[in-house]
N, C-alpha and C. Protein backbone atom coordinates (compact mmCIF):
# COMPACT_ATOMS: atom_id res chain seq x y z
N UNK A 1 -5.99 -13.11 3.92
CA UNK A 1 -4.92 -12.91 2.96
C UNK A 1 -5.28 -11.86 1.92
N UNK A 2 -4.55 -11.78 0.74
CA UNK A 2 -4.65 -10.58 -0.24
C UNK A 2 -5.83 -11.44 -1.42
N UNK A 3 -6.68 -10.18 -1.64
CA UNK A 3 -7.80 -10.40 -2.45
C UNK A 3 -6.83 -10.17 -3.90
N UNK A 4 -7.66 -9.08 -4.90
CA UNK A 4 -6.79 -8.52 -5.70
C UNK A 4 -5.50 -7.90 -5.51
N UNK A 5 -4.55 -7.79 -6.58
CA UNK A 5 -3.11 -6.93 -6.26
C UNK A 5 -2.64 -6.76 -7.27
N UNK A 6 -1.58 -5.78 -7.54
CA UNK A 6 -1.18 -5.19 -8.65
C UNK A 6 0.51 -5.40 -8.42
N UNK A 7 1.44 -5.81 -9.37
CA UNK A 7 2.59 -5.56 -8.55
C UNK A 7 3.51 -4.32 -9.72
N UNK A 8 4.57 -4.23 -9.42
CA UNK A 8 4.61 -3.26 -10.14
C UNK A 8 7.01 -3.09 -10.27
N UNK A 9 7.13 -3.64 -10.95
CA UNK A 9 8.83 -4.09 -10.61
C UNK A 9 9.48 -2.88 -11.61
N UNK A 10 10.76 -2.23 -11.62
CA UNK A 10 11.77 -1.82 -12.49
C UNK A 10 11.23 -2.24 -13.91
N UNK A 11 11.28 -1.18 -14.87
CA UNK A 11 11.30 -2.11 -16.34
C UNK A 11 12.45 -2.10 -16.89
N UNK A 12 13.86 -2.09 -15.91
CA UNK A 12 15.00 -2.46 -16.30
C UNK A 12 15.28 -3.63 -15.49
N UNK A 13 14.43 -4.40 -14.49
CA UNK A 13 14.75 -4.71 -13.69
C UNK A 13 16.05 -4.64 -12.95
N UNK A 14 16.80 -3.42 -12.76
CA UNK A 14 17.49 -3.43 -11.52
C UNK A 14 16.97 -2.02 -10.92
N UNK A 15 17.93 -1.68 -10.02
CA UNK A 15 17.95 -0.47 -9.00
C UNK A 15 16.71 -0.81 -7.53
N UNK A 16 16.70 0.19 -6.74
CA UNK A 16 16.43 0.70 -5.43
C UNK A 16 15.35 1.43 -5.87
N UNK A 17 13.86 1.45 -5.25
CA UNK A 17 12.73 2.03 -5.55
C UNK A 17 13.28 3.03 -4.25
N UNK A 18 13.15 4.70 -4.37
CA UNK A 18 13.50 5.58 -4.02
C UNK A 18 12.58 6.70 -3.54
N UNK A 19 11.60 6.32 -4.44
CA UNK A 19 10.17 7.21 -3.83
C UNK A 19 9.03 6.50 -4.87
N UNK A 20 8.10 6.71 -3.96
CA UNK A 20 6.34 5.82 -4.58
C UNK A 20 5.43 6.64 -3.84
N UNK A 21 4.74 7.20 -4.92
CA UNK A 21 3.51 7.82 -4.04
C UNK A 21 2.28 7.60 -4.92
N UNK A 22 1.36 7.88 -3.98
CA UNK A 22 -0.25 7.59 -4.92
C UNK A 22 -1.57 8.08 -4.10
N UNK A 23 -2.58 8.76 -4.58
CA UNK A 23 -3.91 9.17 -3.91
C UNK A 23 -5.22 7.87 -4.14
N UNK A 24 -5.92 8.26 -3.28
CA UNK A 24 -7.42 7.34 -3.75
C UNK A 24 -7.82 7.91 -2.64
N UNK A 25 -9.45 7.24 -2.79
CA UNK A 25 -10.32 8.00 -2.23
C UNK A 25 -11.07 6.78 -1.22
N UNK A 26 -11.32 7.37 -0.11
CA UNK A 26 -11.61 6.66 1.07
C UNK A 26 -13.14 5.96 0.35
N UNK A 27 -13.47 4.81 0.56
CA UNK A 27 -14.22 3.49 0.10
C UNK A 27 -15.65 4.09 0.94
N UNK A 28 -16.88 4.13 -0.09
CA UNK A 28 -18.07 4.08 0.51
C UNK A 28 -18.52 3.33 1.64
N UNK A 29 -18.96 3.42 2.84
CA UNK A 29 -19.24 2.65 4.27
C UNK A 29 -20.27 1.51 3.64
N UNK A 30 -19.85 0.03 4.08
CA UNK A 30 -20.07 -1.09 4.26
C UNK A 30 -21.31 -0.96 4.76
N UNK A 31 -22.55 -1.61 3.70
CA UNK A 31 -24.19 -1.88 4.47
C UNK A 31 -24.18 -2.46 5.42
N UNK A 32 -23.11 -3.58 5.81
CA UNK A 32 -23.01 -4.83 6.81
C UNK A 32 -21.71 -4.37 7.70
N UNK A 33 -21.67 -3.93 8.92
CA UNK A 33 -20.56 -4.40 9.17
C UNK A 33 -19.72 -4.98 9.89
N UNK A 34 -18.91 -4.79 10.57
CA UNK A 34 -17.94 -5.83 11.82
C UNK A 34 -16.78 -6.68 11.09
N UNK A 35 -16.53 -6.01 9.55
CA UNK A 35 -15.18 -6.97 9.03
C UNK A 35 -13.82 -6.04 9.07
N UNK A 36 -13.13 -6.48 9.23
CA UNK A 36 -11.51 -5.84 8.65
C UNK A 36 -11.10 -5.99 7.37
N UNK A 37 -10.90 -4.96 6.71
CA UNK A 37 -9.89 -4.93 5.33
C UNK A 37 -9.58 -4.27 5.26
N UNK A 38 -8.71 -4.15 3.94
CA UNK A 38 -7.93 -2.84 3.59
C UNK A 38 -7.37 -2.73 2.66
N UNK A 39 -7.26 -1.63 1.63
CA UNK A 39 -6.49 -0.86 0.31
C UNK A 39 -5.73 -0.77 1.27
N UNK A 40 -4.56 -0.75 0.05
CA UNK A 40 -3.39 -0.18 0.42
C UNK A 40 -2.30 0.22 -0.50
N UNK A 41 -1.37 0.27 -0.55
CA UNK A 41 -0.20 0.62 -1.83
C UNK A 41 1.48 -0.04 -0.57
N UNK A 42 2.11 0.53 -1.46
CA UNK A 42 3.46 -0.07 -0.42
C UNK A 42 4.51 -0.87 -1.20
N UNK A 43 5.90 -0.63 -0.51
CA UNK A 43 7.02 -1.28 -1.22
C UNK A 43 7.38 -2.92 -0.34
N UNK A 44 8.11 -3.61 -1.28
CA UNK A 44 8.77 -4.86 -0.58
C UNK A 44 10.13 -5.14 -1.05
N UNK A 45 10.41 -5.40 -0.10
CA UNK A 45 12.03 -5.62 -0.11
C UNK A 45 12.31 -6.64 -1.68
N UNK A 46 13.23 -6.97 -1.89
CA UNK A 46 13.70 -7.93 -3.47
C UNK A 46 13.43 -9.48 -2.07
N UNK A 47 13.62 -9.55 -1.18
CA UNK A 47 14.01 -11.16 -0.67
C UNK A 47 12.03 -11.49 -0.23
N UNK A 48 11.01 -10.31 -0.32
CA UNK A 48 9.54 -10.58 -0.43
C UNK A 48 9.67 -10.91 1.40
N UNK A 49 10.51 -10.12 1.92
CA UNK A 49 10.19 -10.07 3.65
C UNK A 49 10.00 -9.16 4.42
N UNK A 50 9.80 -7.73 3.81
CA UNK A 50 10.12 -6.56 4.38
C UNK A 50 8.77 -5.82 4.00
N UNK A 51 7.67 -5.35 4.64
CA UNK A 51 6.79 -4.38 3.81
C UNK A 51 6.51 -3.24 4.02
N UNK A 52 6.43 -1.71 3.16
CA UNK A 52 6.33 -0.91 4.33
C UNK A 52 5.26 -0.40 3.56
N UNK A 53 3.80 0.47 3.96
CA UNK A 53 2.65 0.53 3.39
C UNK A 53 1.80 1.35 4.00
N UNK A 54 1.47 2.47 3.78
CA UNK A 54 0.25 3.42 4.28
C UNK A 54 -1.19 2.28 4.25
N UNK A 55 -1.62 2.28 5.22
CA UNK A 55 -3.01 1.30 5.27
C UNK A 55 -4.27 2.21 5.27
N UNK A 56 -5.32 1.36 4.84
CA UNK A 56 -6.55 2.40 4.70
C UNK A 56 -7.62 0.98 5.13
N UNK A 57 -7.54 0.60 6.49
CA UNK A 57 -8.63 -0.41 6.55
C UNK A 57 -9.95 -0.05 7.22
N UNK A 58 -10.83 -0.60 7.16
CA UNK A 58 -11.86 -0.60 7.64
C UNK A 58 -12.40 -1.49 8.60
N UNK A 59 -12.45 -0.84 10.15
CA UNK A 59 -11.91 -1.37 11.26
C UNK A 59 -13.67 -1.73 11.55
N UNK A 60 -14.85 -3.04 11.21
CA UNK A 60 -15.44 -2.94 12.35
C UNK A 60 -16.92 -1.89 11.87
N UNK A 61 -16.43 -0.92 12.03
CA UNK A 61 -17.78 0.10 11.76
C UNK A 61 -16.94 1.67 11.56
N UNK A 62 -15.81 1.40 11.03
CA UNK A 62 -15.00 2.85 10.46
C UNK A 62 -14.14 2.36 9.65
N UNK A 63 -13.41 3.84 9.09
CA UNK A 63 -12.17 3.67 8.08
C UNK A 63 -11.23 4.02 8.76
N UNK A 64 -10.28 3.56 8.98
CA UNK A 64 -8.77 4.48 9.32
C UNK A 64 -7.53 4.30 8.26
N UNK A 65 -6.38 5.46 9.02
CA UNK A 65 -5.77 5.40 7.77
C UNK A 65 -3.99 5.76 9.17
N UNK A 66 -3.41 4.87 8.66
CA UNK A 66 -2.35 4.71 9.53
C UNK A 66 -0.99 4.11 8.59
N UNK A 67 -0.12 4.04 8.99
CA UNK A 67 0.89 3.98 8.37
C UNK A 67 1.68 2.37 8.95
N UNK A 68 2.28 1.02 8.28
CA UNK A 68 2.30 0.07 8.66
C UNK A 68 3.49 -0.82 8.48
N UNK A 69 4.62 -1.18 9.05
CA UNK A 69 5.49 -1.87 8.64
C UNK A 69 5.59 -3.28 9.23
N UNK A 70 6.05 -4.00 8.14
CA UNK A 70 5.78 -5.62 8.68
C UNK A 70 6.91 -6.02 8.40
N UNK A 71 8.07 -6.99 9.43
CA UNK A 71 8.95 -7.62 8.72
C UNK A 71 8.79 -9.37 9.06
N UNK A 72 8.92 -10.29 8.38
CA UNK A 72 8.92 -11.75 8.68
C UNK A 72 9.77 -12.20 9.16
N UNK A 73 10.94 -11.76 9.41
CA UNK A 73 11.86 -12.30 10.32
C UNK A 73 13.32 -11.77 10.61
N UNK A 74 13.23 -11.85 11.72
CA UNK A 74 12.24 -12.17 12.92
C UNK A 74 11.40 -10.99 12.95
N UNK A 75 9.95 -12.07 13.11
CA UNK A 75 8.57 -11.20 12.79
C UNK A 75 8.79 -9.82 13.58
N UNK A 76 7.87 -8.70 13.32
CA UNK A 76 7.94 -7.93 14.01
C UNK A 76 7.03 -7.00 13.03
N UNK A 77 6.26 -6.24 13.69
CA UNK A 77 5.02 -5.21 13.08
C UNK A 77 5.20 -4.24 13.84
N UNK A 78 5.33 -2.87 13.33
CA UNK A 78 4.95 -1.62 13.62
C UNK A 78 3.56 -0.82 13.11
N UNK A 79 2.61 -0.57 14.13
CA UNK A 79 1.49 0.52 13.03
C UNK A 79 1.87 1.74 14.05
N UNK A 80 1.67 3.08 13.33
CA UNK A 80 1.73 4.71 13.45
C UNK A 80 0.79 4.74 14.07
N UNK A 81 0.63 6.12 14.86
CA UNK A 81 -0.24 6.27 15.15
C UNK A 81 -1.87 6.04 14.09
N UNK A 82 -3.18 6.16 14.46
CA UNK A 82 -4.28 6.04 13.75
C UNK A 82 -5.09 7.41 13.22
N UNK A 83 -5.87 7.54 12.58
CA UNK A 83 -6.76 8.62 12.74
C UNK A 83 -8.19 8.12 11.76
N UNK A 84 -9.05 8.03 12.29
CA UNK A 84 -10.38 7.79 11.40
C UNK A 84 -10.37 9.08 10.71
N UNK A 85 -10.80 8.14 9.44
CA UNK A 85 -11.27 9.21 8.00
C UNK A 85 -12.49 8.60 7.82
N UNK A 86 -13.03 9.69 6.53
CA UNK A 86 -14.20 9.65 5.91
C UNK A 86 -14.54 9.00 4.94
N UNK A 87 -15.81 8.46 4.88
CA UNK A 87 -15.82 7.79 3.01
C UNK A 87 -15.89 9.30 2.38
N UNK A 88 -15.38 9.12 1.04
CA UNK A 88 -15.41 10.23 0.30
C UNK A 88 -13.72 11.20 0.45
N UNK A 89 -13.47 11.07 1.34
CA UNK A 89 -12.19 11.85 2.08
C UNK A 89 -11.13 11.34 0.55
N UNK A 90 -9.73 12.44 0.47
CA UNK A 90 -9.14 12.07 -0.78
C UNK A 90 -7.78 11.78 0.04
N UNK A 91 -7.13 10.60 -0.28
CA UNK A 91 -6.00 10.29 0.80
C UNK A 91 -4.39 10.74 -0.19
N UNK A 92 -3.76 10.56 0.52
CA UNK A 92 -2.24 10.81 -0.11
C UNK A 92 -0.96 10.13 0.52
N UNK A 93 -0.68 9.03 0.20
CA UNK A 93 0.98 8.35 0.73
C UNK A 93 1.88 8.59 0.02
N UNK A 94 3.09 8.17 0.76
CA UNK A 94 4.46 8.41 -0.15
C UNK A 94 4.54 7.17 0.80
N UNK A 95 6.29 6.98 -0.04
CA UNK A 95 7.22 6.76 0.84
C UNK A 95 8.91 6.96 0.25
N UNK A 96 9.74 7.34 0.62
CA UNK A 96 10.81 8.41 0.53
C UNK A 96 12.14 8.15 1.10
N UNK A 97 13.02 7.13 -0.16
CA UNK A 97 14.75 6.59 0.93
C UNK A 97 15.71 7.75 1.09
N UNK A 98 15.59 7.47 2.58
CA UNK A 98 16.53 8.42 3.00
C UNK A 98 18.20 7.51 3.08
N UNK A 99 19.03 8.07 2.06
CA UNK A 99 20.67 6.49 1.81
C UNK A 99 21.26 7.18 2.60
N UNK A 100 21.19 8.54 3.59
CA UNK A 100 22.23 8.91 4.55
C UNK A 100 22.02 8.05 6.09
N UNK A 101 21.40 7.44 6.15
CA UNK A 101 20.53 6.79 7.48
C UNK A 101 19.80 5.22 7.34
N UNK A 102 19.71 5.16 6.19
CA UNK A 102 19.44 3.73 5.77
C UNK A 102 17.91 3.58 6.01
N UNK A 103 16.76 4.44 5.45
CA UNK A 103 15.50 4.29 6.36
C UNK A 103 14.85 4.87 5.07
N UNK A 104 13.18 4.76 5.19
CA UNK A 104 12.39 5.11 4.54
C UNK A 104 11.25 6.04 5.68
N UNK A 105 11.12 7.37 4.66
CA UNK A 105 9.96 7.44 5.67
C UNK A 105 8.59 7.38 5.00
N UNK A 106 7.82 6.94 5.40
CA UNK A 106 6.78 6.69 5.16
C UNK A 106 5.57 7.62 6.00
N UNK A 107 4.63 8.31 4.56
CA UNK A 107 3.87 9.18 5.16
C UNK A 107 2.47 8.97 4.68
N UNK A 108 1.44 8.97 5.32
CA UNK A 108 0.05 9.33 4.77
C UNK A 108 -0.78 10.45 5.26
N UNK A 109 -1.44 10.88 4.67
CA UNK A 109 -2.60 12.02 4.96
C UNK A 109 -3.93 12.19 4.55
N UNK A 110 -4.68 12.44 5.23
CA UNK A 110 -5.92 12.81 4.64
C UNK A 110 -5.77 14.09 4.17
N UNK A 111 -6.32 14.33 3.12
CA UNK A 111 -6.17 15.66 2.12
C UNK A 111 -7.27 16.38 2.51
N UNK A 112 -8.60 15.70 2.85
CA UNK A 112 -9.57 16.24 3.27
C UNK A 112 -9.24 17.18 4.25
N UNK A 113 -8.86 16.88 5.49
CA UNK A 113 -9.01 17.01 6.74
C UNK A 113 -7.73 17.86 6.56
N UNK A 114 -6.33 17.22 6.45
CA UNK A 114 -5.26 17.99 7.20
C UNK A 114 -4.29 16.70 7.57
N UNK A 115 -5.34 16.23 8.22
CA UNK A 115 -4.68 15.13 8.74
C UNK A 115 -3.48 14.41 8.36
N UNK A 116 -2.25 14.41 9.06
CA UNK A 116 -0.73 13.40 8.73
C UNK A 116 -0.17 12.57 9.47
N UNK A 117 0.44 11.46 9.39
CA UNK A 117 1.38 10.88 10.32
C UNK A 117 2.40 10.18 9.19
N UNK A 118 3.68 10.35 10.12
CA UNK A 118 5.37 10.06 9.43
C UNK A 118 5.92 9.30 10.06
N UNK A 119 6.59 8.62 9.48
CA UNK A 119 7.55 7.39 10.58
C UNK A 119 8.79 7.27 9.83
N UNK A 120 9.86 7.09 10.11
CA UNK A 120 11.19 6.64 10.08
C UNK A 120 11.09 4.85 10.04
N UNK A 121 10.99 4.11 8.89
CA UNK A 121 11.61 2.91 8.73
C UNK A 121 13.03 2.20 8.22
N UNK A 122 13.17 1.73 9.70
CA UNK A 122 14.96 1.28 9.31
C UNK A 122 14.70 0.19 8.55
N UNK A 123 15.97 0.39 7.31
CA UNK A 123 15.51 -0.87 6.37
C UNK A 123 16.82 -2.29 7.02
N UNK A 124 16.24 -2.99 7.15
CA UNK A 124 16.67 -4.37 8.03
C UNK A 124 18.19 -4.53 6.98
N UNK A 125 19.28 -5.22 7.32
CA UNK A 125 20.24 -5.41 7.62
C UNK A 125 20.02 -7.22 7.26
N UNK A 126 20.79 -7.88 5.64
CA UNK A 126 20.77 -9.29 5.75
C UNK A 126 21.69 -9.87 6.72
N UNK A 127 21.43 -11.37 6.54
CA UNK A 127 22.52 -12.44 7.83
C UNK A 127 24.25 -11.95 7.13
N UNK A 128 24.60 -11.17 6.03
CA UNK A 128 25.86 -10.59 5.78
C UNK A 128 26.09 -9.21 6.03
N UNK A 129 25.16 -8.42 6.53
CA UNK A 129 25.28 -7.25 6.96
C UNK A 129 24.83 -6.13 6.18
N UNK A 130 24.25 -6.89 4.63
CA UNK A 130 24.03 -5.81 3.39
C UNK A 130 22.67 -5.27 3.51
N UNK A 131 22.56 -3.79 3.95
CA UNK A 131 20.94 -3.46 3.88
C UNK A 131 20.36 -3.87 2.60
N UNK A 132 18.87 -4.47 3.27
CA UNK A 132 17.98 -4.79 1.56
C UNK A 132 17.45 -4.01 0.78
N UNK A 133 17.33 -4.56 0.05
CA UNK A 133 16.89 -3.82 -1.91
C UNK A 133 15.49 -3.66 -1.86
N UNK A 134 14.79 -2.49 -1.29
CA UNK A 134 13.26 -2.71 -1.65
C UNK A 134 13.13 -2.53 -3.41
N UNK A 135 12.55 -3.07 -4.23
CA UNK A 135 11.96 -3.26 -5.91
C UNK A 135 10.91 -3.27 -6.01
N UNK A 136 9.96 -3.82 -5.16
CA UNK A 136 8.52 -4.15 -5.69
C UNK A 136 7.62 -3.18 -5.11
N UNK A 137 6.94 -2.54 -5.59
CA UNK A 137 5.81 -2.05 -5.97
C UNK A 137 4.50 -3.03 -5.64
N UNK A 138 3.58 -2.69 -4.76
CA UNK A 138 1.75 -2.80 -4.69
C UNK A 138 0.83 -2.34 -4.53
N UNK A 139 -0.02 -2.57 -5.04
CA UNK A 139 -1.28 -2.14 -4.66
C UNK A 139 -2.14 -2.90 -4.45
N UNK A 140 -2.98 -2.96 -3.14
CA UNK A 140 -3.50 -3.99 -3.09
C UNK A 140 -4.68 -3.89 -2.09
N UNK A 141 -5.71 -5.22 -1.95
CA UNK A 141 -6.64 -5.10 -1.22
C UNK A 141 -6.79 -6.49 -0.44
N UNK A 142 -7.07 -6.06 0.62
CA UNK A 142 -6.41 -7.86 1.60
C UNK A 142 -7.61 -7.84 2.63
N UNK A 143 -7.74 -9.06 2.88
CA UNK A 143 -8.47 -9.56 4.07
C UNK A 143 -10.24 -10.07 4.09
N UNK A 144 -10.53 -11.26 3.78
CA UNK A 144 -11.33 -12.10 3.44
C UNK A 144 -12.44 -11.65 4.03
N UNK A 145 -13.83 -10.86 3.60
CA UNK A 145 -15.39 -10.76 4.23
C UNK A 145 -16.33 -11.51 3.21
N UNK A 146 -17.48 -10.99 4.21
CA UNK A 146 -18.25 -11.44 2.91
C UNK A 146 -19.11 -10.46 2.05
N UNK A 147 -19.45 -10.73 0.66
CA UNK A 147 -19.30 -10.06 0.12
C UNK A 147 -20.32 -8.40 0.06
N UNK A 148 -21.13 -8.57 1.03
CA UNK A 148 -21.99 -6.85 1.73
C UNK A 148 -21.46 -6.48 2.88
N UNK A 149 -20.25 -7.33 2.99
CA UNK A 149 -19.79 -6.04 3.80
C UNK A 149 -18.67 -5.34 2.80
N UNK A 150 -18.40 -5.16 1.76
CA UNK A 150 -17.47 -4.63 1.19
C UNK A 150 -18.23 -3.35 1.03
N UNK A 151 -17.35 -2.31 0.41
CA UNK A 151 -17.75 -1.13 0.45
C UNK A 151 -18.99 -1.31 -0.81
N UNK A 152 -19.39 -1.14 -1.26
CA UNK A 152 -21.10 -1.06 -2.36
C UNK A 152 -20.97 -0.71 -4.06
N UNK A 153 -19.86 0.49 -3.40
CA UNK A 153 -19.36 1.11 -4.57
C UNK A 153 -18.63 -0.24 -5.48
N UNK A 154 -18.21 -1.39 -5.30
CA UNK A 154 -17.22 -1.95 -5.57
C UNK A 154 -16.18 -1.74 -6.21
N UNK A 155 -15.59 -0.56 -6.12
CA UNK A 155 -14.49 -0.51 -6.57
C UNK A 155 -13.19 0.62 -6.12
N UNK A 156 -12.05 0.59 -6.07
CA UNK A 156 -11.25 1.53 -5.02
C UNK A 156 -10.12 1.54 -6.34
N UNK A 157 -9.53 3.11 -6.34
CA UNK A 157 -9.09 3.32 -7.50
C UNK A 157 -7.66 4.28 -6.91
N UNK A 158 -6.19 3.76 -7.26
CA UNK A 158 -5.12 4.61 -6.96
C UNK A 158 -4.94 5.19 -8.25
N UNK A 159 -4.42 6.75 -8.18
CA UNK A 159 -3.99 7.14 -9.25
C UNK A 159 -3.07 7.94 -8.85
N UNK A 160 -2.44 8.93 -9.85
CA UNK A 160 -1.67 9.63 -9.91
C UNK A 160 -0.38 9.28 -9.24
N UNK A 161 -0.13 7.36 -9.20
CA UNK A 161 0.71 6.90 -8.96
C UNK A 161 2.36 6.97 -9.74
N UNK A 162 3.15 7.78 -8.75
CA UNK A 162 4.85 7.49 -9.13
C UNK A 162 5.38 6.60 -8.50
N UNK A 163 6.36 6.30 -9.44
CA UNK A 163 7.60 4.97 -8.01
C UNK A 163 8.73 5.97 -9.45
N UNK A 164 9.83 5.96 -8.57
CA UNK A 164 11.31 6.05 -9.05
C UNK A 164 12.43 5.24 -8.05
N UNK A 165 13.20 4.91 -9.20
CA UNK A 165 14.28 4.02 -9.08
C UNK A 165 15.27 4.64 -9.59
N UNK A 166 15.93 4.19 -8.03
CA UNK A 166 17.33 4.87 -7.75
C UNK A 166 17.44 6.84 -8.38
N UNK A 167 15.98 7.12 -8.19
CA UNK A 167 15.60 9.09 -7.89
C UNK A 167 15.16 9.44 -9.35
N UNK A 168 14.83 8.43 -10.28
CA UNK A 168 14.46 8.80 -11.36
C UNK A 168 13.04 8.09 -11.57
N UNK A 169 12.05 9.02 -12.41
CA UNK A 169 10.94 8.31 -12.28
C UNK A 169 10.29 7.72 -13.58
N UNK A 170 10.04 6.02 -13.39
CA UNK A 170 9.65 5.25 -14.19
C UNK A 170 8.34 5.03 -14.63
N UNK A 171 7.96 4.06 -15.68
CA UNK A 171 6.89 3.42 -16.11
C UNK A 171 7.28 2.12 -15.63
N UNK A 172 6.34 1.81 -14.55
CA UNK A 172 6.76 0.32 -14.23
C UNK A 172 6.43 -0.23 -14.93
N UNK A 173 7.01 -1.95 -14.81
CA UNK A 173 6.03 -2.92 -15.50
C UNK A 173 5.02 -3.28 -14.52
N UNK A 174 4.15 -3.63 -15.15
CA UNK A 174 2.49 -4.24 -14.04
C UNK A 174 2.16 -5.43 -14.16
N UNK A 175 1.76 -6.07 -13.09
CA UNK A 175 1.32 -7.33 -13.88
C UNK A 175 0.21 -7.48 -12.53
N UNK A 176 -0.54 -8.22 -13.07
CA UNK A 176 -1.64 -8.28 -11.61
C UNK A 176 -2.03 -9.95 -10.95
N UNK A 177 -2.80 -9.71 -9.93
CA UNK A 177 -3.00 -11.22 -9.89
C UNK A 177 -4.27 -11.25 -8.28
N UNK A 178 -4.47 -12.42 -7.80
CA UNK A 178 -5.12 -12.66 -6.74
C UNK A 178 -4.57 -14.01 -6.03
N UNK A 179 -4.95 -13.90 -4.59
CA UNK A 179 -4.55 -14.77 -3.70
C UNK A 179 -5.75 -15.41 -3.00
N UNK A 180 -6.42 -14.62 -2.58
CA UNK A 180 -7.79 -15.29 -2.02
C UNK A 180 -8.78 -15.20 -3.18
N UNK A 181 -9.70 -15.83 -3.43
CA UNK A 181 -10.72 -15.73 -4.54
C UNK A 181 -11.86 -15.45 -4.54
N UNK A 182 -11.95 -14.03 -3.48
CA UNK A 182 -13.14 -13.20 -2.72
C UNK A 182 -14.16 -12.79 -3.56
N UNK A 183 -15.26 -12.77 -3.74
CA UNK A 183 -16.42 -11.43 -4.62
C UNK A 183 -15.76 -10.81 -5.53
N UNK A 184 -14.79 -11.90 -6.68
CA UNK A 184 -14.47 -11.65 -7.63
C UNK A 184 -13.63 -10.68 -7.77
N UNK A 185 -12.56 -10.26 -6.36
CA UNK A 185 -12.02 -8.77 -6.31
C UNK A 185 -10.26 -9.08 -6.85
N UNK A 186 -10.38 -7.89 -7.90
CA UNK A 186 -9.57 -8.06 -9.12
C UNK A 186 -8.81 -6.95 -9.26
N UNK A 187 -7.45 -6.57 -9.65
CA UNK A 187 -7.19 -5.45 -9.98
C UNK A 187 -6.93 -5.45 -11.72
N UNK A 188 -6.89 -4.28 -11.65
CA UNK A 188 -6.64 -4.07 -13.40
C UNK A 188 -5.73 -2.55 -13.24
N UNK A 189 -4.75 -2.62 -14.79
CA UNK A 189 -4.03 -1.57 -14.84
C UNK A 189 -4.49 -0.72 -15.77
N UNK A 190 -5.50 0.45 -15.56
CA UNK A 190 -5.85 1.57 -15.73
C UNK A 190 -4.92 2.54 -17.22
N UNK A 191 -3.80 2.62 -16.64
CA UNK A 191 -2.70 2.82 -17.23
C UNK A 191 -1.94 3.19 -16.42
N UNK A 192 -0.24 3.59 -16.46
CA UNK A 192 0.71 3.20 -15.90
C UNK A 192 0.56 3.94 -14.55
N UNK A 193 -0.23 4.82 -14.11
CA UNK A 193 -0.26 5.61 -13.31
C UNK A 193 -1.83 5.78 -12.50
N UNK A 194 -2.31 4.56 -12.78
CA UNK A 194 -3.43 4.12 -12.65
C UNK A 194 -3.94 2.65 -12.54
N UNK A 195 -4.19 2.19 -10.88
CA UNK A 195 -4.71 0.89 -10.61
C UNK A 195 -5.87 0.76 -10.21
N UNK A 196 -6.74 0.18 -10.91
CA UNK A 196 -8.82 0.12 -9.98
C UNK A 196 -8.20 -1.17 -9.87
N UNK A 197 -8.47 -1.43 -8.48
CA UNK A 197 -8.93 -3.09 -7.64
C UNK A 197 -11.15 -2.63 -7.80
N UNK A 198 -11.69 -3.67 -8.60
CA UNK A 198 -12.80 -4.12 -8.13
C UNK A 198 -13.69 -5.25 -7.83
N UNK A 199 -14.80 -5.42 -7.17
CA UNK A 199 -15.47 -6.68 -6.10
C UNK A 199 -16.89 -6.55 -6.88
C-alpha cells in the first residue's frame, strides 16, 4: 500500500484539474535488492476510483519509468510502454485534459536521456452517463520493503510542481498523511510547488 503522500485539492474547492506537472530525480540504487516501489505524482477522479500517474518504480534490481492508469471498477489497469532509467537521471510528467475527446494524456520522460512515452486516457463515464471530475492531486510513495532496500539517500523530492483548474494555475491546498507505517516514510510540503517524501 501507500507509504507517505501528499494530497493536494482546489483551494476553491471546485473545478476540473486540467494540467499537473512536476520533475524529480531518479532515487539512488537500493544496497539490498529484489523489492518493488515507487514515487510517483498523479490525478484522481472526485469519486477516489480513477488514477492516472507517471510511475517511477524500482523493479527488483532497476528503476523504470512508465506511465500508469488504474480504474476500480470495473477493475482494469493499463501500464505504457517501459524504459529503464538512471539513478541520478532528472524525470518530467504531465498530464493534460483534452474536453474535445474526453481524455487525458499523460506523459513522462527522462530529461536525461531523451527518453518519452504518451498515452491517451479515456476518462470513465458514471452509472448516469456523466464523465468524472478528476480534483485530487498526489504525490506519493507506495509499496511496503524493508527498510535497506530503500534507496540510501532517503529522500525523493518533486518540484517545480503545477496543477491548474479548469486552465488556470493554482496554489493548492496540501495536506499530507501515511497509510502503511514503513521506515518512518513521510511527506512534507516544501512549499506550494514543492513535496520531499522521506524514509
Amino acid at each position: 500500500g501507500w507509504l507517505g503522500y501528499a494530497t493536494g485539492v482546489s483551494p476553491t474547492g471546485t473545478g476540473r484539474i486540467t494540467y499537473m506537472e512536476a520533475k524529480w530525480t531518479v532515487g539512488q540504487n537500493p544496497t539490498v535488492g529484489g523489492a518493488f516501489f515507487s514515487p510517483w505524482f498523479g490525478i484522481e477522479s472526485s469519486d477516489s476510483l480513477n488514477l492516472i500517474q507517471p510511475v517511477n518504480p524500482w523493479v527488483s534490481d532497476s528503476w523504470q519509468i512508465y506511465n500508469e492508469y488504474f480504474q476500480w471498477s470495473p477493475e482494469y489497469n493499463y501500464d505504457s510502454d517501459a524504459q529503464t532509467v538512471n539513478a541520478g537521471d532528472q524525470l518530467f510528467g504531465s498530464v493534460t485534459y483534452v474536453p474535445e475527446n474526453n481524455t487525458y494524456t499523460i506523459y513522462h520522460s527522462d530529461l536525461t536521456t531523451g527518453w518519452s512515452v504518451s498515452a491517451a486516457i479515456a476518462i470513465q463515464q458514471d452509472n448516469n452517463g456523466n464523465y468524472k471530475n478528476y480534483t485530487i492531486a498526489y504525490i506519493v510513495f507506495e509499496k511496503e520493503a524493508d527498510c535497506d532496500q530503500y534507496p540510501p539517500d532517503g529522500k525523493g523530492v518533486f518540484s517545480a510542481i503545477v496543477i491548474q483548474y479548469d486552465g488556470v494555475t493554482v496554489q493548492p491546498s496540501w495536506t499530507t498523511g501515511f497509510v502503511d507505517d514503513v521506515c518512518d516514510n513521510r511527506a512534507a510540503i516544501v512549499k506550494p510547488q514543492t513535496v520531499q517524501i522521506t524514509w
